[in-house]
Protein backbone atom coordinates (compact mmCIF):
# COMPACT_ATOMS: atom_id res chain seq x y z
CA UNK A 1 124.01 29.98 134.63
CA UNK A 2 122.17 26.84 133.70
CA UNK A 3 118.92 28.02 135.37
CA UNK A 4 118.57 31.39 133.15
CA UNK A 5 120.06 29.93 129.95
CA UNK A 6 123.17 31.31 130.11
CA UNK A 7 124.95 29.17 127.34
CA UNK A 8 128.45 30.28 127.31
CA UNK A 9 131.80 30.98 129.87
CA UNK A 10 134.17 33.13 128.96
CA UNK A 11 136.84 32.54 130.92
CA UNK A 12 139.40 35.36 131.36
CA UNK A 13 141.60 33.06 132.54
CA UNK A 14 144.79 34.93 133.26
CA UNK A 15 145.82 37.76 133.47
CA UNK A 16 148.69 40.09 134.87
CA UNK A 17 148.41 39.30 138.15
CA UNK A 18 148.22 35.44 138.28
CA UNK A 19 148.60 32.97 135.04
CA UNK A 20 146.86 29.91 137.21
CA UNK A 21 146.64 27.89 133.93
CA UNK A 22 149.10 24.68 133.91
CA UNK A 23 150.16 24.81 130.10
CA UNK A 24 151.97 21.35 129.30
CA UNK A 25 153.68 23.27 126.04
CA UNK A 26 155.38 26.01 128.71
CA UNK A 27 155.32 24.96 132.23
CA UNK A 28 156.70 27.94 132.99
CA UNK A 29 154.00 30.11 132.52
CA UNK A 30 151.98 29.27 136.06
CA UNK A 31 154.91 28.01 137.53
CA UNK A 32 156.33 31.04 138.15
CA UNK A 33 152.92 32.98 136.61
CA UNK A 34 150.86 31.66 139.76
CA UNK A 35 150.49 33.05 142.80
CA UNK A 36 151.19 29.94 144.22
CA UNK A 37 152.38 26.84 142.46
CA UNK A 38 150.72 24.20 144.72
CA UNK A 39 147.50 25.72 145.51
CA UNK A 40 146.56 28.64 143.03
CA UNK A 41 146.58 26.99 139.87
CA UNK A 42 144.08 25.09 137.13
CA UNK A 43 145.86 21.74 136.06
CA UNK A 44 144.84 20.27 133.00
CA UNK A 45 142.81 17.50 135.10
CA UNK A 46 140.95 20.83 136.79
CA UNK A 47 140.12 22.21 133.15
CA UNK A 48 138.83 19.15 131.90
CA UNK A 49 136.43 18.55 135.21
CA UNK A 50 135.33 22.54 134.65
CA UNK A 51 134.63 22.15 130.61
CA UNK A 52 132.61 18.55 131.44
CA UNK A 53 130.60 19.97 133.89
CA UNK A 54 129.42 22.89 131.97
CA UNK A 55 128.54 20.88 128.71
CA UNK A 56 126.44 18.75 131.07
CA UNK A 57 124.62 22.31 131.65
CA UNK A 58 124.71 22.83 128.20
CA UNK A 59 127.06 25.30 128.83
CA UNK A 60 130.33 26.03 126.43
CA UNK A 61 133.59 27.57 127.52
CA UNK A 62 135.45 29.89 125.86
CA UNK A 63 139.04 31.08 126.74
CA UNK A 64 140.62 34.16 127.07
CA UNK A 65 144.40 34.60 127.02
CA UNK A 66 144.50 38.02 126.62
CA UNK A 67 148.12 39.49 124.78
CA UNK A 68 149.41 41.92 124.04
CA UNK A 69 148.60 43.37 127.25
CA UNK A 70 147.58 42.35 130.75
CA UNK A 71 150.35 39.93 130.23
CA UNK A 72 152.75 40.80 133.06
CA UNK A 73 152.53 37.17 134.46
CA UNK A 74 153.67 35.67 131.59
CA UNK A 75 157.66 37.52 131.62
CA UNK A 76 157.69 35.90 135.28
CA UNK A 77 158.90 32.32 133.45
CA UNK A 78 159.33 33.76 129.86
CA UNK A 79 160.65 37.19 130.19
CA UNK A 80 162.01 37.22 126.51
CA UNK A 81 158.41 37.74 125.63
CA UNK A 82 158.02 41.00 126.98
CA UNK A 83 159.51 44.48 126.14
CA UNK A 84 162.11 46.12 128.94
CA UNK A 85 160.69 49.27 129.98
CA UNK A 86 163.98 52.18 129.67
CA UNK A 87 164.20 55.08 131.99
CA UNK A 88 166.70 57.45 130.89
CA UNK A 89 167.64 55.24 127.99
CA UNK A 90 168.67 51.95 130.54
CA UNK A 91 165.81 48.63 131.04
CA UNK A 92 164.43 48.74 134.30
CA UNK A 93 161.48 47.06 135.41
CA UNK A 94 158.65 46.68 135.12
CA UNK A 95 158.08 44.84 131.93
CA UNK A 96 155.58 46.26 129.60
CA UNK A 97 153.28 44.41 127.13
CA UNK A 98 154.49 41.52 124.48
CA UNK A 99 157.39 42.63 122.60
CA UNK A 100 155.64 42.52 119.18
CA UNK A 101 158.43 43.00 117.17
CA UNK A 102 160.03 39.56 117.80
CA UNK A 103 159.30 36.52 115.39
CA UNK A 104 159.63 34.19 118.64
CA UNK A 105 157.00 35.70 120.00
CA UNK A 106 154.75 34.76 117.35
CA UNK A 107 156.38 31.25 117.57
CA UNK A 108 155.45 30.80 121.02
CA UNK A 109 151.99 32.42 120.90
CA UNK A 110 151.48 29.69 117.78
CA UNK A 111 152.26 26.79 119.94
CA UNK A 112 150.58 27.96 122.87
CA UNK A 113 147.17 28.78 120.79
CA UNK A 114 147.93 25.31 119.04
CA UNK A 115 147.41 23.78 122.73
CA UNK A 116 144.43 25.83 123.84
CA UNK A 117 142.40 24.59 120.90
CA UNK A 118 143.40 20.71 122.14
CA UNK A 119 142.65 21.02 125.51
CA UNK A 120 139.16 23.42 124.79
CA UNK A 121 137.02 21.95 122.59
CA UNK A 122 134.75 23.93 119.75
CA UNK A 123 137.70 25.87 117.87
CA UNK A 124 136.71 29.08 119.68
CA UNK A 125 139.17 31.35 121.25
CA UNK A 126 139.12 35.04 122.81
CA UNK A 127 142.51 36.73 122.26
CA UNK A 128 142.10 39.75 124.22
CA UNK A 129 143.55 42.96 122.97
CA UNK A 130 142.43 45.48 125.03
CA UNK A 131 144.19 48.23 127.09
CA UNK A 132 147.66 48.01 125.87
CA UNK A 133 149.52 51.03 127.31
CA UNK A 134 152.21 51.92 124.75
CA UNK A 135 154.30 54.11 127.47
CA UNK A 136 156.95 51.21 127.72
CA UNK A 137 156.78 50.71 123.46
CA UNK A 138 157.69 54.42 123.63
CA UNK A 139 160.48 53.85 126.04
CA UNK A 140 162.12 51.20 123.95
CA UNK A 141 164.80 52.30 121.45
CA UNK A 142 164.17 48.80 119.79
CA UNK A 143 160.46 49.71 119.29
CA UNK A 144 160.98 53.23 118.45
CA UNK A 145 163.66 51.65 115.56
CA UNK A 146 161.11 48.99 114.53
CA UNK A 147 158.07 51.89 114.36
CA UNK A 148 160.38 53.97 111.79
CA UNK A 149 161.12 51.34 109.64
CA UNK A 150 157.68 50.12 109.50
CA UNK A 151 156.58 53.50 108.60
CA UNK A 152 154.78 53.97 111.68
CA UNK A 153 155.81 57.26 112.84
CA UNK A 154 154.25 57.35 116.38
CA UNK A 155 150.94 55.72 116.12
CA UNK A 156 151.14 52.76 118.41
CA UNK A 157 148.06 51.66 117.67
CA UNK A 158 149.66 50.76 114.15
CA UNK A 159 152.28 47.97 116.26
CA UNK A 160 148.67 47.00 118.29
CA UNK A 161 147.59 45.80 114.95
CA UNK A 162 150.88 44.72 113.84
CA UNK A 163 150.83 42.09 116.10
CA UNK A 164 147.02 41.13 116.16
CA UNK A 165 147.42 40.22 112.13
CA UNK A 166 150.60 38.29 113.01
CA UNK A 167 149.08 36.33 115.94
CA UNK A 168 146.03 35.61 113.65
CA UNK A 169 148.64 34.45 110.27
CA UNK A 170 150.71 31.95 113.15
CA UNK A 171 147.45 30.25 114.40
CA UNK A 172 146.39 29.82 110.65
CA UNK A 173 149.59 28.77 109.95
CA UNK A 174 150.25 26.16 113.43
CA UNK A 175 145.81 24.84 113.29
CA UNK A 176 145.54 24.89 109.39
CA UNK A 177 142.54 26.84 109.20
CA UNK A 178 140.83 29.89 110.12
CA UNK A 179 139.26 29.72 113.94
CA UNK A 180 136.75 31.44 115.47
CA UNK A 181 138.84 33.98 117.49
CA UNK A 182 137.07 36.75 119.73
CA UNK A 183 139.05 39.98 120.43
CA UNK A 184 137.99 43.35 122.40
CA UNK A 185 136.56 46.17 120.47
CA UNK A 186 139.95 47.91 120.13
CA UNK A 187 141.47 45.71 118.18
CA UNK A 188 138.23 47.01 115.53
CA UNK A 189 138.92 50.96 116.36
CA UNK A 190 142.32 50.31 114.92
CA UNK A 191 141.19 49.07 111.83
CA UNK A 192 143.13 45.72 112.59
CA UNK A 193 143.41 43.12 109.29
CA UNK A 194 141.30 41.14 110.50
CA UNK A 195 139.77 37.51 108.57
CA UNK A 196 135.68 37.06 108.53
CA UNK A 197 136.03 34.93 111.40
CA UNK A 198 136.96 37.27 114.06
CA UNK A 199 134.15 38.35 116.47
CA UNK A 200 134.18 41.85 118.26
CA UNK A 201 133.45 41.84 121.72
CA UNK A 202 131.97 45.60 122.18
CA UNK A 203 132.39 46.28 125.77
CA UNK A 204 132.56 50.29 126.19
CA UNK A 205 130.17 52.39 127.07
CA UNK A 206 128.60 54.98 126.71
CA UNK A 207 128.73 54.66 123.13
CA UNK A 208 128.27 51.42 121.95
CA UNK A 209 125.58 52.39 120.05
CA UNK A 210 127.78 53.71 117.45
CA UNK A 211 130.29 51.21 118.12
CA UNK A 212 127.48 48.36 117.34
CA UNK A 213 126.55 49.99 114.25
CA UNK A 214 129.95 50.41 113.01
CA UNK A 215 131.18 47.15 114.06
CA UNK A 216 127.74 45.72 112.16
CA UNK A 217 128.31 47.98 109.30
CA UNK A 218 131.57 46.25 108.40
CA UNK A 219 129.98 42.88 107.94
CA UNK A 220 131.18 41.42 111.29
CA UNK A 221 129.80 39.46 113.79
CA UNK A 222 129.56 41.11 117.51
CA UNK A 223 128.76 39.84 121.27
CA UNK A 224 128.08 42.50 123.51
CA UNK A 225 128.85 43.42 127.67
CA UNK A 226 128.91 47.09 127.59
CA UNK A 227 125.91 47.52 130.17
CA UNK A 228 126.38 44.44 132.33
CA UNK A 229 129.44 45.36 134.60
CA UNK A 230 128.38 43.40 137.54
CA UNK A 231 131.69 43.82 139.36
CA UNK A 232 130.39 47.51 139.39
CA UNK A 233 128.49 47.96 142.84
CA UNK A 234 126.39 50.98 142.87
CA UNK A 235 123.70 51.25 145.81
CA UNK A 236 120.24 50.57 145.69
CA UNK A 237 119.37 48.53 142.31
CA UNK A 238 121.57 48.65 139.87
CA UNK A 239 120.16 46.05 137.86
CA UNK A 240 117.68 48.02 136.95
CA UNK A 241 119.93 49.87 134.23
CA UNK A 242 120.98 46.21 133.09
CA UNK A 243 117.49 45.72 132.36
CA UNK A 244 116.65 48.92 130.54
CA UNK A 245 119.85 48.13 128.46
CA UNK A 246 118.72 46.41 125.30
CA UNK A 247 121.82 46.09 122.68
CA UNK A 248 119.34 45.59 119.87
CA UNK A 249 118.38 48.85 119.56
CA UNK A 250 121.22 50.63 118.01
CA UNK A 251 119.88 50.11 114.83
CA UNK A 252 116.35 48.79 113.01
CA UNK A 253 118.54 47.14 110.13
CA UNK A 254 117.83 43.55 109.97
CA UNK A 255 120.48 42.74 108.21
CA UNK A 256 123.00 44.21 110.90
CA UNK A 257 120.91 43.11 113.98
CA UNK A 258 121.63 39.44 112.45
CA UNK A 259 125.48 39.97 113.32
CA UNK A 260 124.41 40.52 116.66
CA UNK A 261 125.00 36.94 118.11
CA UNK A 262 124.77 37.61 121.58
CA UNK A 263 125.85 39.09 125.06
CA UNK A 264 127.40 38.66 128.15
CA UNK A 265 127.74 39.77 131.93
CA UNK A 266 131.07 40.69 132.89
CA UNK A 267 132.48 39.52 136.42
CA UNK A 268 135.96 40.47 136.67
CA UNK A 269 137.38 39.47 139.86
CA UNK A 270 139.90 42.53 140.99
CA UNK A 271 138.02 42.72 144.14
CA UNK A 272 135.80 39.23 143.45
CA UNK A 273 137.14 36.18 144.37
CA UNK A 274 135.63 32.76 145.88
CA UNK A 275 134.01 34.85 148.91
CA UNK A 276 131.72 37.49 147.47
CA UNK A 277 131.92 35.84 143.32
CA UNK A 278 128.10 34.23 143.72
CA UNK A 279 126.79 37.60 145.62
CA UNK A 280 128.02 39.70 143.07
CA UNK A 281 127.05 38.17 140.26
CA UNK A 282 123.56 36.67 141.64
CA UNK A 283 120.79 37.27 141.25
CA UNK A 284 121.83 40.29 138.95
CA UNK A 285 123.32 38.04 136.17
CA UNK A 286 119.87 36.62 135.55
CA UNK A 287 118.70 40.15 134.81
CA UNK A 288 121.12 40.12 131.75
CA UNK A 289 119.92 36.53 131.03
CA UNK A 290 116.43 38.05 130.43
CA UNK A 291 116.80 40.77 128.53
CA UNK A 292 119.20 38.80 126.30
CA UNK A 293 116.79 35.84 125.67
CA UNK A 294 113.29 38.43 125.84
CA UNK A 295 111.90 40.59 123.33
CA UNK A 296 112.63 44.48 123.56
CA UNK A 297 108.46 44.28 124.53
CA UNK A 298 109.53 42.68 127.96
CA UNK A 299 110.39 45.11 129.59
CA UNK A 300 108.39 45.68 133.19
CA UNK A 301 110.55 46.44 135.78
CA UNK A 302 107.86 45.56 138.36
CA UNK A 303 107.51 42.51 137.11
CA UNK A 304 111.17 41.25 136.96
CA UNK A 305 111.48 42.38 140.18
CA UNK A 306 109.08 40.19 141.74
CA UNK A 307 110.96 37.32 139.45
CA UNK A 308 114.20 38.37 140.90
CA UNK A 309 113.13 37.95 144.06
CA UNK A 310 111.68 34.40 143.49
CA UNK A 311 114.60 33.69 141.69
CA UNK A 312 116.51 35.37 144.61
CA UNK A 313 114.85 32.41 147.10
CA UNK A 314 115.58 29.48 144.78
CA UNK A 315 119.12 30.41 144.70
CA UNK A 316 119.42 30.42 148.43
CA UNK A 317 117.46 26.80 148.32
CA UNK A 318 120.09 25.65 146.36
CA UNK A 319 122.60 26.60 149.23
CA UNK A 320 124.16 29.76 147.04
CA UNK A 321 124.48 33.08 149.22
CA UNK A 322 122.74 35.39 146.02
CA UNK A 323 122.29 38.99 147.69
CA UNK A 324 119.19 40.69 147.52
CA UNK A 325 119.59 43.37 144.97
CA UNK A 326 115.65 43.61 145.34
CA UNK A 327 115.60 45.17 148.99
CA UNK A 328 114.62 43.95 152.43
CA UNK A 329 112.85 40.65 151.87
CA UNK A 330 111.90 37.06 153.11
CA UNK A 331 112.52 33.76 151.59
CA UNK A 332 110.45 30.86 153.14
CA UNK A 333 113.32 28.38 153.40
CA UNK A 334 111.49 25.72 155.57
């Protein structure tokens, strides 16, 4: 990351299939989150050693802790926090998303946001809300009670941003201030109450075009990963479209292109994990890095080819297995 100027981590941390992060505030989380307790986690020493070494790159991490859903780990050691799925009108399992409709829920996610922004310096934090699936919401009579006498009707999307403004009030109310909170682009297509300080992460394609300009349009700030899906694997070179991708042109508007702070490749790891994670994502990730630090005039496939493939070579110098999304080639390790 370091040697293209990537500048930031965003570290989707858990998710749920595995919460690997050791919280001191709720031990229970990876304790029974993890996939294993002993060897699959990140213990507060192991966070520390990853946020030192990446400001020594000049690198910052941000977390993700994404709610309300992808958070099926988290009912493993704190099932209260969840809503019980009914089938024919009796809970069965699974769990479905945070139970948004509880004031302890709000109380824990307070605490637990409270710790975060200890233990990760730069009050920055993503809070996820993407992909909620409201089928278990539906299912609930609880819910279903809650939605009528919030005047909700059926809209779902109305409890989505329900609890989004809540979990934003209880980390004002537990830090004493406003942070800098990231959130998927969902929690803006719901028309979420949302303060000044929350940044949309537009990651949908194949219109975030209009989703840029909208997003822009309201006066907020926006990062941007639509195009650079680099757990995608397509044959032949895919980076190609990264490079032809260039966020800044949904609009000539100076004013709105100003509220475009930045963007971001996106490795998620469903079928990435310590064997293949620095093939996938190199040397392709430094094809984002360009076109994210270059002018929309630099724009020569030809050319950044033959850079990839250098950059391809000095990447296997440094002892990293980078794949060559260039073709057949040679790199004159000797």
């Amino acid at each position: 990351m370091a040697t293209v100027k990537m500048n930031v981590l965003h570290w989707h941390i858990v998710d749920d299939t595995s919460f690997p992060y050791e919280s001191y505030t709720f031990p229970k989380l990876s304790a029974k989150g993890a996939y294993s307790r002993s060897y699959a986690t990140y213990t507060q020493k192991d966070v520390q050693i990853i946020i030192e070494h990446a400001r020594s790159l000049g690198i910052r991490v941000i977390p993700e802790f994404d709610t309300p859903g992808h958070t099926l780990s988290w009912g493993l050691g704190y099932p209260n926090l969840l809503t019980a799925c009914h089938m024919k009108d009796k809970p069965e399992e699974p769990f479905g998303p945070f139970n948004p409709t509880k004031n302890t829920t709000y109380d824990f996610m307070g605490e637990l946001v409270k710790e975060i922004l200890k233990v990760f310096p730069g009050d920055a934090i993503h809070l996820g809300g993407d992909e909620v699936d409201h089928k278990c919401w539906q299912s609930n009579p609880d819910i279903r009670e809650f939605m009528q006498k919030m005047g909700y009707g059926t809209d779902y999307s109305k409890l989505e941003n329900y609890y989004i403004s809540n979990l934003l009030k209880k980390t004002k109310e537990v830090t004493g201030k406003e942070i800098k909170a990231y959130v998927w682009q969902e929690v803006f297509d719901n028309k979420a109450e949302l303060g000044r300080s929350v940044i949309i992460n537009v990651w949908k394609s194949p219109f975030w075009r209009n989703e840029l300009d909208l997003v822009t349009k309201s006066g907020r700030e926006v990062v941007f990963s639509a195009c650079w899906y680099l757990d995608y694997i397509k044959y032949a070179e895919d980076w190609i479209e990264y490079y032809r991708c260039d966020p800044a042109s949904f609009t000539n508007n100076t004013a709105q292109l100003a509220l475009l702070k930045g963007g971001g490749a996106a490795m998620w790891g469903e079928f990435v994990d310590g064997t293949n994670l620095i093939s996938r994502s190199w040397p392709r990730g430094a094809v984002v890095a360009e076109r994210t630090w270059s002018p929309a005039s630099i724009k020569d496939v030809d050319d950044m080819r033959t850079r990839l493939r250098n950059y391809r070579c000095f990447l296997l110098s440094m002892g990293l297995n980078a794949e060559p999304s260039t073709g057949p080639g040679y790199c004159n390790l000797i």
